[in-house]
N, C-alpha and C. Protein backbone atom coordinates (compact mmCIF):
# COMPACT_ATOMS: atom_id res chain seq x y z
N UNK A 1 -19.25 23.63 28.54
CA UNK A 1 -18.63 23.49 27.24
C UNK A 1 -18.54 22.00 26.89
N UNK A 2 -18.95 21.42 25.58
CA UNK A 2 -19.03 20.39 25.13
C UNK A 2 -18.23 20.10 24.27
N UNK A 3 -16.85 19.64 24.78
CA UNK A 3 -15.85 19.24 23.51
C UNK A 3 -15.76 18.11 22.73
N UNK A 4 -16.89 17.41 22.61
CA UNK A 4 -17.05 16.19 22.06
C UNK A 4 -17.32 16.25 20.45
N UNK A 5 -17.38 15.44 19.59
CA UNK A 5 -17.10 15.48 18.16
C UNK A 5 -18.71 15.86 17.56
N UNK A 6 -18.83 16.45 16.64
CA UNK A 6 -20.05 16.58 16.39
C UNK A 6 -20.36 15.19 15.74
N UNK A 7 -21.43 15.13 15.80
CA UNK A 7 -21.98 13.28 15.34
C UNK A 7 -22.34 13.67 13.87
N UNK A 8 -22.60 14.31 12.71
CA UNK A 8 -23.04 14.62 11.41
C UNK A 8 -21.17 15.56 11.04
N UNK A 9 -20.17 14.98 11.41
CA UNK A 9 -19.19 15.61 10.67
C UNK A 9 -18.88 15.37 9.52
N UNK A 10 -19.33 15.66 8.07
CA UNK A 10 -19.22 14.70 7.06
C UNK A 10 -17.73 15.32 6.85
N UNK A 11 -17.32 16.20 7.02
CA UNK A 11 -15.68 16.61 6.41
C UNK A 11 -14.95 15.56 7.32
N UNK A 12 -14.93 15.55 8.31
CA UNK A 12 -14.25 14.06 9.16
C UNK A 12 -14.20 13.02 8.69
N UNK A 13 -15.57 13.01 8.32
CA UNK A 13 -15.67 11.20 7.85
C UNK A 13 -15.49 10.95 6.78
N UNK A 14 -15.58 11.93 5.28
CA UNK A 14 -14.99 11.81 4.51
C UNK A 14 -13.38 11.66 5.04
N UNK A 15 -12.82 12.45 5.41
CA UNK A 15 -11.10 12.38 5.51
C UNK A 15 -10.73 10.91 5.96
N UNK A 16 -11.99 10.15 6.58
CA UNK A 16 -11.25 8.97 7.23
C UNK A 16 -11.70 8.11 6.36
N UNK A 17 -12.72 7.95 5.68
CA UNK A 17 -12.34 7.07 4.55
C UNK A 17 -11.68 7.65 3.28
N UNK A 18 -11.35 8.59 3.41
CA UNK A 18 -10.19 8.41 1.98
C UNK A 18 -8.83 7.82 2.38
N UNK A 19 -8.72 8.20 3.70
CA UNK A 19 -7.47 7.73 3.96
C UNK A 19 -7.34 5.69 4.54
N UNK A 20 -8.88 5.66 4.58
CA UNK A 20 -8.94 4.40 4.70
C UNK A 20 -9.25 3.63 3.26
N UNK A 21 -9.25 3.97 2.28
CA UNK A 21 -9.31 3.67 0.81
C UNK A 21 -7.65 3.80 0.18
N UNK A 22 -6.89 4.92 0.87
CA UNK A 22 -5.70 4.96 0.12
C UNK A 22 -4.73 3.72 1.00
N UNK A 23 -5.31 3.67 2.28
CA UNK A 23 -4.39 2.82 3.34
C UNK A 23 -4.34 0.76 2.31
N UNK A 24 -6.14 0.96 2.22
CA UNK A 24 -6.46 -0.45 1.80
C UNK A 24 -5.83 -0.78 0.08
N UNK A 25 -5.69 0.18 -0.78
CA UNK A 25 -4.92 0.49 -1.74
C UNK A 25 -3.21 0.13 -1.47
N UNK A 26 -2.74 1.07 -0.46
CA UNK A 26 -1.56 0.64 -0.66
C UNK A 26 -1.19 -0.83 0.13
N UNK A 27 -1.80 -1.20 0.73
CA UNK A 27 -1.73 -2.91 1.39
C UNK A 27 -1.86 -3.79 0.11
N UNK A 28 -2.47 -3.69 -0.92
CA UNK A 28 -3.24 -4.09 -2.05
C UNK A 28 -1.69 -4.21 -2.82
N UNK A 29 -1.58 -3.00 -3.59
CA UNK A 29 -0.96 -3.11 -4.30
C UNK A 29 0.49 -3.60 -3.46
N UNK A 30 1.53 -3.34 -2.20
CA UNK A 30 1.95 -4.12 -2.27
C UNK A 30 1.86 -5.85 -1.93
N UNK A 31 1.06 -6.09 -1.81
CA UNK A 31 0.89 -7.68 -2.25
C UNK A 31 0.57 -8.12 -3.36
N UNK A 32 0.58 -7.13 -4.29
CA UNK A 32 0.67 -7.72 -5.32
C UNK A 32 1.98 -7.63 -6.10
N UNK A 33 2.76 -6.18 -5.87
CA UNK A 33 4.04 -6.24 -6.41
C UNK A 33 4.85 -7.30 -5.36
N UNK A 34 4.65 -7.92 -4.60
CA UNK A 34 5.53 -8.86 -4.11
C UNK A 34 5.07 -10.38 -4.72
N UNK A 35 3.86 -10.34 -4.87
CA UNK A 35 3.90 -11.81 -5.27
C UNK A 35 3.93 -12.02 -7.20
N UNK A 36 3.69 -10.74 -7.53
CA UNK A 36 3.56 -10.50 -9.42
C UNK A 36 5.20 -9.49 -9.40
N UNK A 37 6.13 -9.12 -9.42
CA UNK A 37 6.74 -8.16 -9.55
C UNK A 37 6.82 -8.03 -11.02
N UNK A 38 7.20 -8.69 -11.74
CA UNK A 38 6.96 -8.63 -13.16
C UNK A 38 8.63 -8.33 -13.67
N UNK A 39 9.32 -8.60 -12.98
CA UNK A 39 10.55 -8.71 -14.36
C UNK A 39 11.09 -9.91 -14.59
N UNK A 40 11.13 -10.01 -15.58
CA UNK A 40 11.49 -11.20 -16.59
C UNK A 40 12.97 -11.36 -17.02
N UNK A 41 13.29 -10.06 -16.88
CA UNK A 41 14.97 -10.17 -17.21
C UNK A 41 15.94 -11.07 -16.57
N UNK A 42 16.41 -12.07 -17.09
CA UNK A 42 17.85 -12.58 -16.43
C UNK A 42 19.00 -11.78 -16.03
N UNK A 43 19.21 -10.68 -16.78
CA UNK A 43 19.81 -9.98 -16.36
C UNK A 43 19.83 -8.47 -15.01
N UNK A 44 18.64 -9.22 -14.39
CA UNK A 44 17.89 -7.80 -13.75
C UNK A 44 18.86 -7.87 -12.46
N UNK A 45 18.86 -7.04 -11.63
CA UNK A 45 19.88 -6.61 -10.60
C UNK A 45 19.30 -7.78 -9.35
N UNK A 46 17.92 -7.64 -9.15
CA UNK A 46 16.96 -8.04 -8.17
C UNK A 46 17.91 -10.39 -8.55
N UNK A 47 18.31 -10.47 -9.84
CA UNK A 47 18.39 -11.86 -9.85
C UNK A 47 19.76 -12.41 -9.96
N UNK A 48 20.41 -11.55 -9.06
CA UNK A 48 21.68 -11.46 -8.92
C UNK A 48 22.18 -11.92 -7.93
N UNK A 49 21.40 -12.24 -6.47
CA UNK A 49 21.23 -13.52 -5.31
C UNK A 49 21.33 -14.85 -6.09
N UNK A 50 20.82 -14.81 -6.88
CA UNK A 50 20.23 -16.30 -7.15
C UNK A 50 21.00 -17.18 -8.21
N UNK A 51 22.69 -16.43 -8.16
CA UNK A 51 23.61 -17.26 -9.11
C UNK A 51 24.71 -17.85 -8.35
N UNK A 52 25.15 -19.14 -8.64
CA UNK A 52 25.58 -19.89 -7.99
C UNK A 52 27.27 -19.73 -7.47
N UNK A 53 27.61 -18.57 -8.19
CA UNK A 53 29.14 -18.28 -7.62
C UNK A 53 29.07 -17.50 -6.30
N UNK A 54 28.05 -17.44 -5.65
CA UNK A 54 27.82 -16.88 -4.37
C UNK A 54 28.36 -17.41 -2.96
């Protein structure tokens, strides 16, 4: 008995690059919401460290 992987598994190897496309996606996008986050508000919760009665 030969329990080794078949070498032409395309359902495998699809599954491992989608999940290696969604992995490289989510690395992606967060480096970008950390270095772009995008709020502008003075009043935003996130800029509420950064006032001086602390």
């Amino acid at each position: 008995m030969n329990m080794s992987p078949q070498p032409h598994d395309v359902l495998g190897w699809t599954i491992v690059a989608g999940g290696a496309v969604v992995t490289l996606w989510a690395i992606g996008f967060a480096v970008w919401a950390t270095l772009r986050p995008g709020e502008d508000d003075p009043g935003h919760p996130k800029r509420l460290i950064l006032k001086d009665d602390r």
